[in-house]
C-alpha atoms as a PDB file:
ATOM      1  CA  UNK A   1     -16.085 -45.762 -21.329  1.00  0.00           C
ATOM      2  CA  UNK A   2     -18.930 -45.398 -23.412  1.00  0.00           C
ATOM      3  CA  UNK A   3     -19.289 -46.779 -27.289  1.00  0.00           C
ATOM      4  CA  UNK A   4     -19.779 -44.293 -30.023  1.00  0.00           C
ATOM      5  CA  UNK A   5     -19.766 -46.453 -32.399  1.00  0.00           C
ATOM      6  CA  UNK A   6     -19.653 -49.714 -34.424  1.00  0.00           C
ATOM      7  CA  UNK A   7     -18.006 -49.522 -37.905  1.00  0.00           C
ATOM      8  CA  UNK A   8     -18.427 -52.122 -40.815  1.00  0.00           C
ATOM      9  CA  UNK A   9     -17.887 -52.527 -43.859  1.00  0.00           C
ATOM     10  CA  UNK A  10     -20.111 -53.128 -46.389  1.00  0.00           C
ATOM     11  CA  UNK A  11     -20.193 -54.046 -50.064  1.00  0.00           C
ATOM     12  CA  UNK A  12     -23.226 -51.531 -51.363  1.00  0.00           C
ATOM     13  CA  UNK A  13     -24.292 -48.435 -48.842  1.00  0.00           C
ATOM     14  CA  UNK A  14     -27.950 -48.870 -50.621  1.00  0.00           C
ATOM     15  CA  UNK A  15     -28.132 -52.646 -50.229  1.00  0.00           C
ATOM     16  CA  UNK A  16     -27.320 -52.573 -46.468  1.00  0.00           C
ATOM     17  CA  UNK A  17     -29.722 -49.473 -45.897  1.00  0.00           C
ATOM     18  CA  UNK A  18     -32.273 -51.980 -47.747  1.00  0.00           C
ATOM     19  CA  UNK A  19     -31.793 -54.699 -45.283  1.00  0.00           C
ATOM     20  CA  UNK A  20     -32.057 -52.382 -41.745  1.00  0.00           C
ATOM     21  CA  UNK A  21     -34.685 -50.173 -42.420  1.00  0.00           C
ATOM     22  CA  UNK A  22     -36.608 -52.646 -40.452  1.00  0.00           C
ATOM     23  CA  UNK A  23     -34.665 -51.950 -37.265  1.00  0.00           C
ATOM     24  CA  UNK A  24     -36.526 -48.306 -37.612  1.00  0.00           C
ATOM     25  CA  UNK A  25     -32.475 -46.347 -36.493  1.00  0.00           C
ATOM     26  CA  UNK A  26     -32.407 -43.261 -37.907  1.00  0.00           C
ATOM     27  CA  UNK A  27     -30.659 -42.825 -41.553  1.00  0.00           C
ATOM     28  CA  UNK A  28     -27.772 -39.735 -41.490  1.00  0.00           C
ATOM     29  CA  UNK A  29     -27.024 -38.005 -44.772  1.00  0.00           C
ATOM     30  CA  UNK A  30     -24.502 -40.776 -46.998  1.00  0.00           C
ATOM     31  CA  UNK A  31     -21.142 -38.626 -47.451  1.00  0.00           C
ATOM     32  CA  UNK A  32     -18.234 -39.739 -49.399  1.00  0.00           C
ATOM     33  CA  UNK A  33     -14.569 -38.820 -48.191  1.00  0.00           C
ATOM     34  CA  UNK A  34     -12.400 -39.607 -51.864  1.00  0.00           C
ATOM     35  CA  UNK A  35      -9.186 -39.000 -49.987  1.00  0.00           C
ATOM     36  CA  UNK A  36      -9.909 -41.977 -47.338  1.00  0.00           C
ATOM     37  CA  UNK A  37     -11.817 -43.769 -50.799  1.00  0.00           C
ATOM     38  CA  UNK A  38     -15.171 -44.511 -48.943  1.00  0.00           C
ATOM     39  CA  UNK A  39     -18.804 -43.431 -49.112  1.00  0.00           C
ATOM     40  CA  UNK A  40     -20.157 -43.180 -45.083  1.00  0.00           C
ATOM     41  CA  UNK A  41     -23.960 -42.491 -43.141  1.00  0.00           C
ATOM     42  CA  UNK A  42     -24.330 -43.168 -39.587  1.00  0.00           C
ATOM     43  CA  UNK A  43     -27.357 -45.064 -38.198  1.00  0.00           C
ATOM     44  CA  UNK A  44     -29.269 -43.970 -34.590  1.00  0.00           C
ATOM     45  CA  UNK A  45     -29.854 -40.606 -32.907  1.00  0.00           C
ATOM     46  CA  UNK A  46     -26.116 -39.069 -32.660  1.00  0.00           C
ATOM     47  CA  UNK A  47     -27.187 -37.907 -29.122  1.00  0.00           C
ATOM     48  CA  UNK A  48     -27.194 -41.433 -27.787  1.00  0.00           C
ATOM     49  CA  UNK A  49     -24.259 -44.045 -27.612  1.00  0.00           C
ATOM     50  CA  UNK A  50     -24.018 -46.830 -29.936  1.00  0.00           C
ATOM     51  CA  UNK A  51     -24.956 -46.046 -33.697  1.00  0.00           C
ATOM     52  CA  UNK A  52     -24.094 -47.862 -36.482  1.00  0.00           C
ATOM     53  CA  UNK A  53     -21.212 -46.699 -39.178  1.00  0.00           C
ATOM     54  CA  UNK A  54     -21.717 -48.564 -42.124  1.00  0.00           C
ATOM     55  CA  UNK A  55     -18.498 -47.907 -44.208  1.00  0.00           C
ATOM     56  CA  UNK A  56     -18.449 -48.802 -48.629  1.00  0.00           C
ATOM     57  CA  UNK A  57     -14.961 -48.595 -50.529  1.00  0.00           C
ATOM     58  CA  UNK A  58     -14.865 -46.380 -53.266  1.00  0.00           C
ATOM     59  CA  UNK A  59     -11.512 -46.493 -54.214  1.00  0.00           C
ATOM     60  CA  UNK A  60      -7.612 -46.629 -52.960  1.00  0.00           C
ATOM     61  CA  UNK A  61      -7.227 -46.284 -49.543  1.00  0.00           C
ATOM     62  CA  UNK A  62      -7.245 -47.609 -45.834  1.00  0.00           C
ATOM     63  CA  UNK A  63     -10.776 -49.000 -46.569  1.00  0.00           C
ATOM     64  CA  UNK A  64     -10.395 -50.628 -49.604  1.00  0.00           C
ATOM     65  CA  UNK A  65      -7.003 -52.619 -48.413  1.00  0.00           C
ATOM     66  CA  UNK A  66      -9.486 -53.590 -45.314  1.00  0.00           C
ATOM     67  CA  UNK A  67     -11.852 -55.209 -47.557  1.00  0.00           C
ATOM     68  CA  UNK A  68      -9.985 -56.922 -49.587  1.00  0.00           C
ATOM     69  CA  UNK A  69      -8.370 -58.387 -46.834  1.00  0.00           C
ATOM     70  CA  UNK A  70     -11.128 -59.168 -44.495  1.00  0.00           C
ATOM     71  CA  UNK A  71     -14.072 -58.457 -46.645  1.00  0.00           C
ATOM     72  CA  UNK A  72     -17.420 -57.176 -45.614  1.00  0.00           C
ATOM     73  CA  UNK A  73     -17.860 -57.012 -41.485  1.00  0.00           C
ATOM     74  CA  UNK A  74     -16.541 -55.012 -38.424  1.00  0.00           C
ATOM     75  CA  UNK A  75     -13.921 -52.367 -39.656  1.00  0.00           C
ATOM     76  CA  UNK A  76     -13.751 -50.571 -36.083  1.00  0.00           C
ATOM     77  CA  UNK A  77     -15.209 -49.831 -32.517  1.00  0.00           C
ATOM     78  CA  UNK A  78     -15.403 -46.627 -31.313  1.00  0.00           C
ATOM     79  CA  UNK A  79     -15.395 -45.598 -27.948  1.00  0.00           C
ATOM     80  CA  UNK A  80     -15.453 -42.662 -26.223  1.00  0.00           C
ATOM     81  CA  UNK A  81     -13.291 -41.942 -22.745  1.00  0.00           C
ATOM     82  CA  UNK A  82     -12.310 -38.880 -20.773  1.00  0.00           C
ATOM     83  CA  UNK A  83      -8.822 -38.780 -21.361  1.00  0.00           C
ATOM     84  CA  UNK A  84      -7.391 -40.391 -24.594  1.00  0.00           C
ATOM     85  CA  UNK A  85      -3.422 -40.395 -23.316  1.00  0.00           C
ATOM     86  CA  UNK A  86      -4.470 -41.581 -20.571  1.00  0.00           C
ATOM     87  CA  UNK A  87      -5.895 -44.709 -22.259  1.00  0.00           C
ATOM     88  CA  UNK A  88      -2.851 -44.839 -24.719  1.00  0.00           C
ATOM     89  CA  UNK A  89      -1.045 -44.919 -21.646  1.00  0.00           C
ATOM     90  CA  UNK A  90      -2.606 -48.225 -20.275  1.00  0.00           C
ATOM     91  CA  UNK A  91      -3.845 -49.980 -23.115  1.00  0.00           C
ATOM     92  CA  UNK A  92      -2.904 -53.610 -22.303  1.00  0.00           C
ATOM     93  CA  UNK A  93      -1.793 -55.291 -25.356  1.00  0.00           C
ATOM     94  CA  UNK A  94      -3.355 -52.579 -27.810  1.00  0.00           C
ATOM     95  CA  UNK A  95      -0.974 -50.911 -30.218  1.00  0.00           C
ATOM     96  CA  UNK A  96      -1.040 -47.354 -31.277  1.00  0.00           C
ATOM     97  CA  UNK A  97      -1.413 -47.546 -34.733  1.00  0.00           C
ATOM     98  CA  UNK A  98       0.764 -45.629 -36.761  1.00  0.00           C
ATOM     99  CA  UNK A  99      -1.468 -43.233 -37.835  1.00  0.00           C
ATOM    100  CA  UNK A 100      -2.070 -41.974 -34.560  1.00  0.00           C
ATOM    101  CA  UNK A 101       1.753 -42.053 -33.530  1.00  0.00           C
ATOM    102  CA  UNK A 102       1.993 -38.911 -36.344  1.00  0.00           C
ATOM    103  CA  UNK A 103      -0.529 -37.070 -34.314  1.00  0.00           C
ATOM    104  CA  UNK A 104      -0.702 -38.330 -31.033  1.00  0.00           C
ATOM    105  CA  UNK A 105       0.176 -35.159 -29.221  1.00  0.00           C
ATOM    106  CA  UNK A 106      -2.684 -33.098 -28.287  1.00  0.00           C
ATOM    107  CA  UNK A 107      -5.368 -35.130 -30.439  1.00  0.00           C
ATOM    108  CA  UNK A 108      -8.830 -35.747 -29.295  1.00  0.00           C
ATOM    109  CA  UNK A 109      -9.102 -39.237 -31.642  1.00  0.00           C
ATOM    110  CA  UNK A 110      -6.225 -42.237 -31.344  1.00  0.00           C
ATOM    111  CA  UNK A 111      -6.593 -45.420 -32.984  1.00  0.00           C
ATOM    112  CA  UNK A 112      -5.005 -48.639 -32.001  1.00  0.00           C
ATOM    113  CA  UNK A 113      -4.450 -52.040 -33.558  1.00  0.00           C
ATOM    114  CA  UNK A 114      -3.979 -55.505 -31.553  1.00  0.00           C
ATOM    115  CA  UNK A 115      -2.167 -58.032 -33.440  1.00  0.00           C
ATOM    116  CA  UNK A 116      -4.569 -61.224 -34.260  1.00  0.00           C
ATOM    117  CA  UNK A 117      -7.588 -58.939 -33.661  1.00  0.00           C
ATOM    118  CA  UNK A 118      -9.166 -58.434 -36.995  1.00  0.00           C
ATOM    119  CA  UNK A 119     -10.659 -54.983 -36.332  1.00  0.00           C
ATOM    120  CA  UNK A 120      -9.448 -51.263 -35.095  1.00  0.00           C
ATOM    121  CA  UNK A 121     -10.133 -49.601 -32.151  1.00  0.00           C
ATOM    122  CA  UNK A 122     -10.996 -46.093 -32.012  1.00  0.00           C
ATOM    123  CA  UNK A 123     -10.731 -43.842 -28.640  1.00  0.00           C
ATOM    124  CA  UNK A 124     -11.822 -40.529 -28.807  1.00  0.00           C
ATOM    125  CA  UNK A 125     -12.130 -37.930 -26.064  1.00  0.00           C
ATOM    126  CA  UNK A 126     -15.588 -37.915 -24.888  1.00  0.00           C
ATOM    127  CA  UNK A 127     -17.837 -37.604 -21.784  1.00  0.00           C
ATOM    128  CA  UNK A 128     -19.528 -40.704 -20.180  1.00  0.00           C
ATOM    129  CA  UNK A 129     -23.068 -41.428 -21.281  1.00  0.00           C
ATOM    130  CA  UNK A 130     -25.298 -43.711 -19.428  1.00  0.00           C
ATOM    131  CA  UNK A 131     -27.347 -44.348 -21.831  1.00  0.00           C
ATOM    132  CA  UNK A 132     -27.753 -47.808 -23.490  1.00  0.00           C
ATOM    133  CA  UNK A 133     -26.129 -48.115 -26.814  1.00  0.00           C
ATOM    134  CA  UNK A 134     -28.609 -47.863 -29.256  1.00  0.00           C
ATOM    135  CA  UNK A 135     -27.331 -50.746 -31.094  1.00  0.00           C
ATOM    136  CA  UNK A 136     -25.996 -54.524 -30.010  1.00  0.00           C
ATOM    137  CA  UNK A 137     -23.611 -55.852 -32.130  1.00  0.00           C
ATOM    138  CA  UNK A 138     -22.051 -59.740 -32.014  1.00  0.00           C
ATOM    139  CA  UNK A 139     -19.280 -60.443 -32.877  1.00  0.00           C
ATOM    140  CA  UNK A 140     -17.737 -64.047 -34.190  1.00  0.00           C
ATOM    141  CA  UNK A 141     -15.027 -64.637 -32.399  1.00  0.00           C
ATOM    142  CA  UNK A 142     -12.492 -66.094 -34.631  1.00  0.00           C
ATOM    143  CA  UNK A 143      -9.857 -65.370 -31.912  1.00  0.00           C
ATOM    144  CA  UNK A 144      -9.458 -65.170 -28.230  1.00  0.00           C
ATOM    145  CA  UNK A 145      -7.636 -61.885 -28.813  1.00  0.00           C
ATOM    146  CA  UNK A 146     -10.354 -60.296 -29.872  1.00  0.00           C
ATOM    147  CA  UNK A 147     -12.675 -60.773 -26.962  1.00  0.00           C
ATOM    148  CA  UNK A 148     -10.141 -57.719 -24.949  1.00  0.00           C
ATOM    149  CA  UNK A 149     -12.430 -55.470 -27.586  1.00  0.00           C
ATOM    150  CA  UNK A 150     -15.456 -56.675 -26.423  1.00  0.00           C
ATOM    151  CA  UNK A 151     -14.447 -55.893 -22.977  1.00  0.00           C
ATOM    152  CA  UNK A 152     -13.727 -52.465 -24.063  1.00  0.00           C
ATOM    153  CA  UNK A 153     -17.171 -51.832 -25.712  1.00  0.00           C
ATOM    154  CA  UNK A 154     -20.595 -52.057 -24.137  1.00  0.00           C
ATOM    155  CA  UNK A 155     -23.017 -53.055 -26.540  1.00  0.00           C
ATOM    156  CA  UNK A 156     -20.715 -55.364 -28.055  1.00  0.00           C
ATOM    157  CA  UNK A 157     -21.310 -59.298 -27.774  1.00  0.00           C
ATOM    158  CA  UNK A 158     -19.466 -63.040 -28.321  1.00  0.00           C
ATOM    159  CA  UNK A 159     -21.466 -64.567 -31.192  1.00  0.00           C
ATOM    160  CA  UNK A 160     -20.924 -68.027 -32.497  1.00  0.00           C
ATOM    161  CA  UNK A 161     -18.349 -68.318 -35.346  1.00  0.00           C
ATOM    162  CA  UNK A 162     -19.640 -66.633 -38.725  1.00  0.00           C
ATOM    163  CA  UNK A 163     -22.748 -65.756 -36.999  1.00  0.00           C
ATOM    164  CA  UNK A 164     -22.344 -62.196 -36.681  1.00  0.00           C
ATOM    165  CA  UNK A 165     -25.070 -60.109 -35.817  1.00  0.00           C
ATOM    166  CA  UNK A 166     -26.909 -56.373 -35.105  1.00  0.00           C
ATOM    167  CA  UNK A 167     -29.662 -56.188 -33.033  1.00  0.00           C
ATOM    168  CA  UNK A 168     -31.909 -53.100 -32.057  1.00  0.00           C
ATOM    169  CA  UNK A 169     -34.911 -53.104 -29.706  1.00  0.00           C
ATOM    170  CA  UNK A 170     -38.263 -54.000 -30.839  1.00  0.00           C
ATOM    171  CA  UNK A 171     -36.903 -55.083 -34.356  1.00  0.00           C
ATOM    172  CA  UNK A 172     -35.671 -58.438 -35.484  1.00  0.00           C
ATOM    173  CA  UNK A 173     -31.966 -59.378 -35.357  1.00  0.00           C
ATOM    174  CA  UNK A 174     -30.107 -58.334 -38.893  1.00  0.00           C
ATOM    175  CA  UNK A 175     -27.053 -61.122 -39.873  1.00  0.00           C
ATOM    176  CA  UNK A 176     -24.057 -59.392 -40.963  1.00  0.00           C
ATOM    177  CA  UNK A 177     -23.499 -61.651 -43.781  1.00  0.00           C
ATOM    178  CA  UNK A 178     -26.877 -60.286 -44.927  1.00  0.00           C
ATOM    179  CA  UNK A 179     -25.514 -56.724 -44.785  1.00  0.00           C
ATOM    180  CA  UNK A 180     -22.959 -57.979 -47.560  1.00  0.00           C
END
């Protein structure tokens, strides 16, 4: 397994680009997707595992319901494996979320959800990188549930509860809450 990515979401796209430009990760072109109501840009060199998705509602949709329940933070993990169905197959405890049970057949992208874990987990079919991810990410962990994700994603880290955190080499460690 290798991690594509960490998703979160974030109040202001600008505000958040503000606060990491010290972390020196390469900026992607913002794009905005009005049927899934969010504006999106990718942070770190899309060759390498590990960039950042930082995620801002725009209007109705998946997003928006996520932050008004959860607020700003981790929206999903990403990770990339050889053979989706194959994961789907043994995902201990993870639930295909019903999204992906419409177009499971055949697709190269399945998400799953694992009740009490407050974020999404995204497989996609990939090949293995070995690489370090670009980015570390902890993660509070407000629930023992939720440390099966950071098994699943390299890169990702137990942080003390509500002190969430991104960390890049060479730059000083960003607090999510400052992202918000």
């Amino acid at each position: 397994m290798t991690l594509d990515h960490v998703a979160l979401l974030v109040r202001s796209l600008e505000s958040a680009l503000e606060r990491l430009a010290e972390t020196g990760l390469a900026v992607g072109e913002i794009e905005s997707f009005p049927s899934e109501g969010t504006r999106e840009v990718y942070l770190g060199d899309p060759d390498l595992p590990g960039r950042l998705l930082l995620l801002e509602s725009t209007g109705p949709g998946p997003y928006q319901r996520a932050f008004e329940k959860r607020g700003p933070g981790l929206h999903h993990v990403a990770i990339e494996v050889a053979d989706p169905d194959a994961f789907a197959a043994d995902a201990r405890g993870w639930l295909l979320h019903p999204h992906s049970l419409q177009s499971q057949k055949g697709a190269n992208t399945l998400w799953f959800a694992r009740p009490g874990v407050g974020a999404l987990l995204e497989v996609t079919r990939g090949k293995a990188r070995d690489a370090e991810p670009q980015v570390q990410v902890g993660v509070s962990l407000d629930d023992a549930s939720l440390k099966t994700l950071l098994d699943l994603a390299p890169g990702l880290h137990a942080a003390e509860r509500g002190a969430s955190w991104i960390e890049v080499a060479g730059a000083p460690r960003v607090e999510l809450a400052d992202l918000s």
